[in-house]
C-alpha atoms as a PDB file:
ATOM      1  CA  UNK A   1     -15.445  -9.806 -13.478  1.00  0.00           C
ATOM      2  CA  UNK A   2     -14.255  -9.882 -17.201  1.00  0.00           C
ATOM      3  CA  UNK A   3     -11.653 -12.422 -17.978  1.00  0.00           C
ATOM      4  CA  UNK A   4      -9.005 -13.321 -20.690  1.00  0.00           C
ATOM      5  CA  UNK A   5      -7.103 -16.975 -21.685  1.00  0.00           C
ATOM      6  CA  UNK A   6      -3.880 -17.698 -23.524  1.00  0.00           C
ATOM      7  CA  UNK A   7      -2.619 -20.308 -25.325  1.00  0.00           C
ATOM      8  CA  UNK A   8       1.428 -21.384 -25.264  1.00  0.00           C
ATOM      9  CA  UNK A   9       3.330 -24.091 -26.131  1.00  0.00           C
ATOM     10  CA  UNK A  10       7.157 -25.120 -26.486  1.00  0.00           C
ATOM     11  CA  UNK A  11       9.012 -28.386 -26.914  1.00  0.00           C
ATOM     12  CA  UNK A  12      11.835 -29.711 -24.576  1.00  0.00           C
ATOM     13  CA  UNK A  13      14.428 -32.761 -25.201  1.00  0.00           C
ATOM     14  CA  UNK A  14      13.113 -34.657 -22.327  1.00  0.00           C
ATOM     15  CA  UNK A  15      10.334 -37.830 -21.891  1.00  0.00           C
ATOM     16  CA  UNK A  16       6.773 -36.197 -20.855  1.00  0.00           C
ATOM     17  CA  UNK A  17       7.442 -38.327 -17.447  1.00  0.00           C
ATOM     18  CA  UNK A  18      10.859 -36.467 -16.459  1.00  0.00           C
ATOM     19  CA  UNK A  19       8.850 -33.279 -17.701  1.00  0.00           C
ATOM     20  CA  UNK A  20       5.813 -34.026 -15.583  1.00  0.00           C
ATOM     21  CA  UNK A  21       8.429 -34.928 -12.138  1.00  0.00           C
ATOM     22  CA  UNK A  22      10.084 -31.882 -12.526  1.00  0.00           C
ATOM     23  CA  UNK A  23       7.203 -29.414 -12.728  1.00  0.00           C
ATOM     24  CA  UNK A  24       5.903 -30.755  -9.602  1.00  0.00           C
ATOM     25  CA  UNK A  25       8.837 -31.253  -7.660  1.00  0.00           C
ATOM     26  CA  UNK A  26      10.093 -27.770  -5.379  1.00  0.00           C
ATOM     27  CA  UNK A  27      13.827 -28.096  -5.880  1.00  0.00           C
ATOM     28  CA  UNK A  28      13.837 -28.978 -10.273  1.00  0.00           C
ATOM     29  CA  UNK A  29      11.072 -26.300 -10.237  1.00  0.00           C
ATOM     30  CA  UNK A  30      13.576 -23.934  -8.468  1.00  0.00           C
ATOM     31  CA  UNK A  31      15.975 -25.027 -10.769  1.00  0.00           C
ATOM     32  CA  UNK A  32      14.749 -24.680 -14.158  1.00  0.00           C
ATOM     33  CA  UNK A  33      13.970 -21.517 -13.570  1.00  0.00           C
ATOM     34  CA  UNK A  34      16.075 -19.672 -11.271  1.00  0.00           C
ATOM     35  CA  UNK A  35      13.446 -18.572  -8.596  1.00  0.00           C
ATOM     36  CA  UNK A  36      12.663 -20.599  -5.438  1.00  0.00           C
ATOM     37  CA  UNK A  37       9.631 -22.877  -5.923  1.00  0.00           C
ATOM     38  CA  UNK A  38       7.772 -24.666  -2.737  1.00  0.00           C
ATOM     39  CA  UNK A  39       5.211 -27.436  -3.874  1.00  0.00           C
ATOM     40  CA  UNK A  40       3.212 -30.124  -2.805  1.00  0.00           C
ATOM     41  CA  UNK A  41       3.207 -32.926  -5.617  1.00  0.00           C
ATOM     42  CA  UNK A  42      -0.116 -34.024  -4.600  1.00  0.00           C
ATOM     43  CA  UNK A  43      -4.086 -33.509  -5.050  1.00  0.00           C
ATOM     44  CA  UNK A  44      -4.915 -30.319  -3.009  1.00  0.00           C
ATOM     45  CA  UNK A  45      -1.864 -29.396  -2.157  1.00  0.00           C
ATOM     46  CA  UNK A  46      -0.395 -26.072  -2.189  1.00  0.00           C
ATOM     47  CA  UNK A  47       2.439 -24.701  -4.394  1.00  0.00           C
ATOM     48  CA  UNK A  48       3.898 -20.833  -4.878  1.00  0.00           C
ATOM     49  CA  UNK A  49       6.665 -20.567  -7.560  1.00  0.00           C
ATOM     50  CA  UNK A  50       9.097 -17.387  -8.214  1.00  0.00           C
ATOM     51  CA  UNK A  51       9.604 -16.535  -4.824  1.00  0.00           C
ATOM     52  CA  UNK A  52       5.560 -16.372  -3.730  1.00  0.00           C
ATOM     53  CA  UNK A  53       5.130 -14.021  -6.638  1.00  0.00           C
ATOM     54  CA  UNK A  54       2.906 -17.161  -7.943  1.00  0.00           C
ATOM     55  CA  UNK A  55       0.546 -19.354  -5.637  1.00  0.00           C
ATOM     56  CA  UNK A  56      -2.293 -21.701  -5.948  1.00  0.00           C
ATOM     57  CA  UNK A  57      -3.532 -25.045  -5.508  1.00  0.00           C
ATOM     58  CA  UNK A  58      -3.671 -28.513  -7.843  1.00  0.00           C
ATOM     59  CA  UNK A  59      -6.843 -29.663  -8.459  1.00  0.00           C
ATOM     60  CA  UNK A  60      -6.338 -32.373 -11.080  1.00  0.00           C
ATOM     61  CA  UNK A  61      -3.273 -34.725 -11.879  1.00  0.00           C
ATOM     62  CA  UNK A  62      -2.873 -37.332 -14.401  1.00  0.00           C
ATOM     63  CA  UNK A  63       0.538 -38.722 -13.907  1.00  0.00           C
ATOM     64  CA  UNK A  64       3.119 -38.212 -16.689  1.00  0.00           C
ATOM     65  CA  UNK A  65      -0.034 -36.401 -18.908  1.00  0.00           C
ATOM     66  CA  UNK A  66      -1.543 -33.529 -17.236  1.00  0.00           C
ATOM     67  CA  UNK A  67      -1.913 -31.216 -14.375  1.00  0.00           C
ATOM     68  CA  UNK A  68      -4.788 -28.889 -13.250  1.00  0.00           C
ATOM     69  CA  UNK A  69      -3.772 -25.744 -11.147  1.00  0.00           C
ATOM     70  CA  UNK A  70      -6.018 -22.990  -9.518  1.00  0.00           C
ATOM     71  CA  UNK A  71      -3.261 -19.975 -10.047  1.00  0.00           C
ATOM     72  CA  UNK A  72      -2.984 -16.714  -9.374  1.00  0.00           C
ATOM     73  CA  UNK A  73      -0.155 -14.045  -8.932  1.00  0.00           C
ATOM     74  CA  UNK A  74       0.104 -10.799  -6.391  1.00  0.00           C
ATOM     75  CA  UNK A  75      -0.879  -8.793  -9.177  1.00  0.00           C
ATOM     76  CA  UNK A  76      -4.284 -10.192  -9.447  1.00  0.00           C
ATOM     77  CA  UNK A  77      -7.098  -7.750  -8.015  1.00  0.00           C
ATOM     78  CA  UNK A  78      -7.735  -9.437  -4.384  1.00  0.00           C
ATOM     79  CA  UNK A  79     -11.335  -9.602  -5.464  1.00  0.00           C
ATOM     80  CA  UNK A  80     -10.256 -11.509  -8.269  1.00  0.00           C
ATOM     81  CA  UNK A  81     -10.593 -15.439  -7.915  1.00  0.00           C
ATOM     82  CA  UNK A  82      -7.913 -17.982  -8.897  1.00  0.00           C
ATOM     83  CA  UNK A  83      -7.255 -18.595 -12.561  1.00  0.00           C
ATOM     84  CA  UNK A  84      -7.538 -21.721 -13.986  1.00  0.00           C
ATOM     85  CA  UNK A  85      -3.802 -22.919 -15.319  1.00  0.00           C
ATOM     86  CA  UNK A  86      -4.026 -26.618 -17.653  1.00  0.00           C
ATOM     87  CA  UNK A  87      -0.203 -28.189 -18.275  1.00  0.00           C
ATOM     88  CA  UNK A  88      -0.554 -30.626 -20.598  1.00  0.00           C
ATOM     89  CA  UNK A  89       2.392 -33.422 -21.603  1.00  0.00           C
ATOM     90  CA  UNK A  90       2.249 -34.782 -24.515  1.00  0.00           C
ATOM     91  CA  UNK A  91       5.058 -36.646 -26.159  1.00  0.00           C
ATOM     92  CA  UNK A  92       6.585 -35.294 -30.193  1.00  0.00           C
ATOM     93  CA  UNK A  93       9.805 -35.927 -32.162  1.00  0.00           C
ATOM     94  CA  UNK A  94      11.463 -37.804 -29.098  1.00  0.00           C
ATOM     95  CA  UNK A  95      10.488 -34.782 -26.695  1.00  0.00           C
ATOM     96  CA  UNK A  96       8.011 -33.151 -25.026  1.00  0.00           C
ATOM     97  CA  UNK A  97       5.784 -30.531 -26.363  1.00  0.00           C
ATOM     98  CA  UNK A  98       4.597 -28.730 -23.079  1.00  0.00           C
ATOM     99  CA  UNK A  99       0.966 -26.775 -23.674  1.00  0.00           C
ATOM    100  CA  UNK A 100      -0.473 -24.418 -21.577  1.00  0.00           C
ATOM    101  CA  UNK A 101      -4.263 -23.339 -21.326  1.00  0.00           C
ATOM    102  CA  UNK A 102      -4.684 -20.609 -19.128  1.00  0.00           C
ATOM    103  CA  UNK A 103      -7.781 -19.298 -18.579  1.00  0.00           C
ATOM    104  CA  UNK A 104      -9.801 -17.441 -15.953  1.00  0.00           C
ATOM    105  CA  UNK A 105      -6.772 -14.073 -16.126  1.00  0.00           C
ATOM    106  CA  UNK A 106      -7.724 -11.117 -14.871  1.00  0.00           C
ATOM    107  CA  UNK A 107      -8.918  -8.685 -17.741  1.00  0.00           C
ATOM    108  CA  UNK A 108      -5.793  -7.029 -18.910  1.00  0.00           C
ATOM    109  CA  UNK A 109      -3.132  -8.872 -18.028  1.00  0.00           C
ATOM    110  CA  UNK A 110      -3.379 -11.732 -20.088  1.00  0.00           C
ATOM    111  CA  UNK A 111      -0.651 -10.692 -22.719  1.00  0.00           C
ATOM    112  CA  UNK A 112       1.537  -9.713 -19.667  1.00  0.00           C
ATOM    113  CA  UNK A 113       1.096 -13.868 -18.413  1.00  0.00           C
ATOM    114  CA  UNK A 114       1.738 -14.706 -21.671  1.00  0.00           C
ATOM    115  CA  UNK A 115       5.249 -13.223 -22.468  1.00  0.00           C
ATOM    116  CA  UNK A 116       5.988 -14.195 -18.462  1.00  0.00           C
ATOM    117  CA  UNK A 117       5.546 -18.361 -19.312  1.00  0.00           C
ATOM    118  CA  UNK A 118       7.526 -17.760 -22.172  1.00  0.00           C
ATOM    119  CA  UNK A 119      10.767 -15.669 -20.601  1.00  0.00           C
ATOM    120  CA  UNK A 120      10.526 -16.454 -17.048  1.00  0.00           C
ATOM    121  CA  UNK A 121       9.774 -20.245 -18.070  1.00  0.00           C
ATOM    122  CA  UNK A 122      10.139 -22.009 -21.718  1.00  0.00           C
ATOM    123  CA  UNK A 123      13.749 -19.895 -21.992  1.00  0.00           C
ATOM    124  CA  UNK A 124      15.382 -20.965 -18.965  1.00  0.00           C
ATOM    125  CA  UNK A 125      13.426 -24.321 -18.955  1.00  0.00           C
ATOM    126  CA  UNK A 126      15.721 -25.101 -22.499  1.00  0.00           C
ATOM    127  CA  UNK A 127      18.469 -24.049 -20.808  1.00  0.00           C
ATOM    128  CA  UNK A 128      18.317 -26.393 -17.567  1.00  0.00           C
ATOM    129  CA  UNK A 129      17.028 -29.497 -19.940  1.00  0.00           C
ATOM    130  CA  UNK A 130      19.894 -28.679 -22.665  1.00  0.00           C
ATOM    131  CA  UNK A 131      22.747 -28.314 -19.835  1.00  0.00           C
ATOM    132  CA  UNK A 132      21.478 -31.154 -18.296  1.00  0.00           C
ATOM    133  CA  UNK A 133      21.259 -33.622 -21.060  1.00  0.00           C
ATOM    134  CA  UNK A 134      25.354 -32.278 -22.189  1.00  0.00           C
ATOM    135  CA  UNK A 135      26.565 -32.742 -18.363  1.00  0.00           C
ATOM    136  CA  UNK A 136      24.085 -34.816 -16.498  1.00  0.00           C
ATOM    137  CA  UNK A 137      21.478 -34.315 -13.497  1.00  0.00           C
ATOM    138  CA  UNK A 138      24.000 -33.670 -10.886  1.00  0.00           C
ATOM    139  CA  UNK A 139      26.241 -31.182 -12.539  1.00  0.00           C
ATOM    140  CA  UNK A 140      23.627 -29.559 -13.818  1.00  0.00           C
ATOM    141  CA  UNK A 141      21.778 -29.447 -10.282  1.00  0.00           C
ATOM    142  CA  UNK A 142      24.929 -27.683  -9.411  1.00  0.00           C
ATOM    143  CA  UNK A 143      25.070 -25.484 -11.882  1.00  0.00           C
ATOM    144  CA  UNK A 144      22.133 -23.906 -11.663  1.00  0.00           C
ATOM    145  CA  UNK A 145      22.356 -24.255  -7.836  1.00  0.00           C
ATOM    146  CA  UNK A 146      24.823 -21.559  -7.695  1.00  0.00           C
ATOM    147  CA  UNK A 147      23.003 -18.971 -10.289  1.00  0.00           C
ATOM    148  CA  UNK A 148      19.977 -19.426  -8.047  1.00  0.00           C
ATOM    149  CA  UNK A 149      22.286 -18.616  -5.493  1.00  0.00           C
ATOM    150  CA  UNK A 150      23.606 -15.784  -6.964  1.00  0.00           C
ATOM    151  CA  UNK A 151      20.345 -14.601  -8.529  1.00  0.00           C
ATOM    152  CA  UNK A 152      18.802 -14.680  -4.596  1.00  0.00           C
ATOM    153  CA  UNK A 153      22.045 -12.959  -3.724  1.00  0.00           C
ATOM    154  CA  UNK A 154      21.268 -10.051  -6.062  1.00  0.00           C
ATOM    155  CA  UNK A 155      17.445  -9.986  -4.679  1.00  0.00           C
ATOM    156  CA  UNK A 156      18.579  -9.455  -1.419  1.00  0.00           C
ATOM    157  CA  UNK A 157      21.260  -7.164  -2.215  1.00  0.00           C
ATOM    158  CA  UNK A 158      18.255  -5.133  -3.817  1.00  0.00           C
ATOM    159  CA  UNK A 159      15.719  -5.801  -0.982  1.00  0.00           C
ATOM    160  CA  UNK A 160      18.335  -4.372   1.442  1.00  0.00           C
ATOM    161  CA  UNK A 161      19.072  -1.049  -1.100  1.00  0.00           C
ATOM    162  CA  UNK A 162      14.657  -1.247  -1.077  1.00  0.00           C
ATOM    163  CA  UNK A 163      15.111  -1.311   2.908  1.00  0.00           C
ATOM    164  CA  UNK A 164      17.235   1.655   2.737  1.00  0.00           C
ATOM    165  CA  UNK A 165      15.306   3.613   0.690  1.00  0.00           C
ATOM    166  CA  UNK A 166      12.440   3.320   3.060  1.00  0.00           C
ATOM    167  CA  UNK A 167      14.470   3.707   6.214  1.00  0.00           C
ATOM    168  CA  UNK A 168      15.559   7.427   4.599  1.00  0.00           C
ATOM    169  CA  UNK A 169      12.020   7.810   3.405  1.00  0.00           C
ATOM    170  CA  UNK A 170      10.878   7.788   6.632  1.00  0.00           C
ATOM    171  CA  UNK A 171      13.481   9.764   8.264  1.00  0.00           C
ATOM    172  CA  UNK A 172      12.696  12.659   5.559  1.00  0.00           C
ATOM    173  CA  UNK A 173       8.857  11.775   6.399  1.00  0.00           C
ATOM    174  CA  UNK A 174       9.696  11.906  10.444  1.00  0.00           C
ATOM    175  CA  UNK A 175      11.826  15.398   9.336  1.00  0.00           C
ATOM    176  CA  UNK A 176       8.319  16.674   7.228  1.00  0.00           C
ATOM    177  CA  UNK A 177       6.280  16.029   9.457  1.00  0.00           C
ATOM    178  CA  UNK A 178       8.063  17.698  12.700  1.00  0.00           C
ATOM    179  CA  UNK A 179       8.308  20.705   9.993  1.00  0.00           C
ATOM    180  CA  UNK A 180       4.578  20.376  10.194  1.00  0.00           C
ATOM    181  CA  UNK A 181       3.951  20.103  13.638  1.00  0.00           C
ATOM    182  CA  UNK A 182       6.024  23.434  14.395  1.00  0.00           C
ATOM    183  CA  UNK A 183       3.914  25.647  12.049  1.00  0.00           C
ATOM    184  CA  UNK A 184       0.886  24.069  13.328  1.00  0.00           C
ATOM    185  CA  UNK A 185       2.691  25.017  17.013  1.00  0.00           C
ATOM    186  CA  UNK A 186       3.369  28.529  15.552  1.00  0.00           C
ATOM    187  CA  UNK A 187      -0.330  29.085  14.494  1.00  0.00           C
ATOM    188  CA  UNK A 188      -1.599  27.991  17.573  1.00  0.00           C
ATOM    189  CA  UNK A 189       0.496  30.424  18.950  1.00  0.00           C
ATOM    190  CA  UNK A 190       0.151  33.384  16.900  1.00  0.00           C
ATOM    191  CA  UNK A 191      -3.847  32.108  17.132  1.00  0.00           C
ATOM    192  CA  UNK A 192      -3.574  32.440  21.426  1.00  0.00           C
ATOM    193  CA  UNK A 193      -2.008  36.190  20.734  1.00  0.00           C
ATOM    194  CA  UNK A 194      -4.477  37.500  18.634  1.00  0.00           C
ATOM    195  CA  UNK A 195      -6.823  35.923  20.891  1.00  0.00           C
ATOM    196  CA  UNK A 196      -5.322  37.548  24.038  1.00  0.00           C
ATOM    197  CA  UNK A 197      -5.460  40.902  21.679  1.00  0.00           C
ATOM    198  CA  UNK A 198      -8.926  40.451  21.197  1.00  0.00           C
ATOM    199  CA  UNK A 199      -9.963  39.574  24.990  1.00  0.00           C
ATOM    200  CA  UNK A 200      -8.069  42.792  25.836  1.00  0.00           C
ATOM    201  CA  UNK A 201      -9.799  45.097  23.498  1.00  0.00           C
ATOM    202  CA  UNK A 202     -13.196  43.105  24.988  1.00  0.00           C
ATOM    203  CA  UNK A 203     -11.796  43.817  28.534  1.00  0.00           C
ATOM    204  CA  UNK A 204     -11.101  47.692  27.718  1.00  0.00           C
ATOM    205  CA  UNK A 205     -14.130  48.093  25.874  1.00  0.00           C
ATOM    206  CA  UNK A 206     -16.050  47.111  29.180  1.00  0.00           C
ATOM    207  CA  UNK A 207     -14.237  49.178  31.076  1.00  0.00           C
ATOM    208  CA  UNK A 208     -14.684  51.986  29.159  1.00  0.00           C
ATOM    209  CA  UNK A 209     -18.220  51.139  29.133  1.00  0.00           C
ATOM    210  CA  UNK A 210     -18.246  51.332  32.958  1.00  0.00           C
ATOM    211  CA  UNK A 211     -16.348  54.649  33.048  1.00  0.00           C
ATOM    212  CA  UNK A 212     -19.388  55.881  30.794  1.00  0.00           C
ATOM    213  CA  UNK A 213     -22.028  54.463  33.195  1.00  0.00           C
ATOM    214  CA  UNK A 214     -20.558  56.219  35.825  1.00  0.00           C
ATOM    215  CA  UNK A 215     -19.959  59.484  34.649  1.00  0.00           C
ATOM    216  CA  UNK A 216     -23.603  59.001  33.480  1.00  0.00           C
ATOM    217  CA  UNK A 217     -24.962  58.538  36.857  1.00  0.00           C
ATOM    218  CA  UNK A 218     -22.433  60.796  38.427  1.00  0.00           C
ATOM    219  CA  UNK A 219     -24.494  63.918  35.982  1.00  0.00           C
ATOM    220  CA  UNK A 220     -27.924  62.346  36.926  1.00  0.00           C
ATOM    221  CA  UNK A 221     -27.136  62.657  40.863  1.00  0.00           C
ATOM    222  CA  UNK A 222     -25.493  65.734  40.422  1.00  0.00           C
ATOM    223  CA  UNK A 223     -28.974  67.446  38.486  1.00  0.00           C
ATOM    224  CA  UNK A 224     -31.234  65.785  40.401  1.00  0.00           C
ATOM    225  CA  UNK A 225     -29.164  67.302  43.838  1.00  0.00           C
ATOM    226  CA  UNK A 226     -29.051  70.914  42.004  1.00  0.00           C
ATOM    227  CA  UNK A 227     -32.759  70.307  41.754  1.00  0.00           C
ATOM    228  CA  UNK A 228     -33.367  69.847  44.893  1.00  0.00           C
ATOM    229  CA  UNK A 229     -31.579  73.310  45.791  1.00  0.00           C
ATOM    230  CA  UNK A 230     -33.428  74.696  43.097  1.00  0.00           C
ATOM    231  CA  UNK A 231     -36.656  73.560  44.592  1.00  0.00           C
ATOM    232  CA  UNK A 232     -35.510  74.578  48.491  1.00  0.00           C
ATOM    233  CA  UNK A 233     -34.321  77.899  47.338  1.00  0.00           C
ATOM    234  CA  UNK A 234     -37.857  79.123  45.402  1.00  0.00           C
ATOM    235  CA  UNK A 235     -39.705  77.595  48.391  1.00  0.00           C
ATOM    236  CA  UNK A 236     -37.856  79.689  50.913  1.00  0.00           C
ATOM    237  CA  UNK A 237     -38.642  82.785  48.637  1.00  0.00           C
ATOM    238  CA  UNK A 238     -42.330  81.598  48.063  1.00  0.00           C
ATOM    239  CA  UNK A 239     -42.600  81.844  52.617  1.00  0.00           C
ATOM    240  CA  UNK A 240     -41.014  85.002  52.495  1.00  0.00           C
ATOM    241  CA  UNK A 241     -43.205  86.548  50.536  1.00  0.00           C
ATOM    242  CA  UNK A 242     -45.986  85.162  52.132  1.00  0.00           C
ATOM    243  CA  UNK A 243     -45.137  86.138  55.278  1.00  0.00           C
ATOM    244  CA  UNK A 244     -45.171  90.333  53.945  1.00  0.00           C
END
């Protein structure tokens, strides 16, 4: 199956180690950027990010430097294996400059992946790392707590709307389909009428038939029985004359 990579990079105002703890660690994952993240921090282990929108597996870690992911989304093709997703750490101007090879993308979608890490990750990820360096880990914990909060709040205030939506989808499907079932009842129906036409005009052809045989028969006996006069009468006449 064809395949596409991307390169991204972008720099945040914190040491490659805090960097490197908080992309492997479920709630600061969840955090920085607003969806819920689930992760195992170790070889192996398995991870989903964005609400299960985003699984996969580590393969490689080298702590505070780099981290090897087998990734995929729910939009891959299910025949599609895992991409391969490379974070690397490295440390510039007092920062971090976070770099991103992924490779391995389904043909297609790669510039779709690539303007995700960048909206749905580098612009929120400033955001949490610049909030927390002006008010400090817990307040910003908090913080950003409560707009993942809200943010879930809104998802399941659409999921529900979603829910609804199907619920009447189905009743009009439910309504469609009984719609369906009574015209298929009416042909059946209209199909046994005709039929009980037909077996009628079968039944009175028959008998009409039979009428025909009769009458038939009824002319045969009746010629062969004048016959027979017929043949009594001119032998009577034959022994009369005889007799003179």
């Amino acid at each position: 199956m064809p395949t596409e990579s991307i390169h991204v990079s972008a720099r945040f105002p914190v040491t490659p180690d805090e960097l490197f703890q908080a992309w492997l660690d479920s709630d600061q994952h969840s955090l920085f950027t607003g969806g819920r993240a689930r992760i195992d921090p170790s070889v192996g282990g398995r991870f989903s990010a964005w609400a299960d929108y985003i699984s996969g597996r580590t393969l490689e870690i080298e702590p505070g430097r780099r981290i090897v992911q087998a990734w995929r989304t729910i939009e891959f093709p299910l025949e599609a294996p895992d991409s391969r997703l490379e974070a690397r750490f490295e440390e510039e101007n007092g920062g971090t400059r976070l770099i991103l090879e992924h490779s391995g993308i389904p043909e297609g979608q790669a510039d779709h992946y690539e303007e995700g890490w960048i909206s749905t990750y580098f612009e929120p990820m400033q955001r949490y790392f610049r909030w927390r360096g002006a008010n400090g880990t817990g307040r910003a914990r908090k913080a950003v707590a409560k707009r993942a909060v809200a943010k879930r709040a809104g998802t399941k205030a659409r999921v529900r709307k979603a829910a609804g939506r199907k619920v009447v989808r189905k009743a009009v499907g439910r309504k469609v389909a009984r719609k369906a079932v009574g015209r298929k009842v009416a042909r059946k129906a209209a199909g046994r009428k005709v039929a009980r036409k037909v077996v009628r005009k079968k039944v009175a052809r028959r008998t009409v038939r039979k009428k025909v045989v009769r009458a038939v028969a009824r002319r045969k006996m009746v010629r062969k029985a004048v016959r027979r006069k017929v043949a009594r009468a001119t032998a009577r006449t034959r022994q009369a004359r005889a007799r003179r």
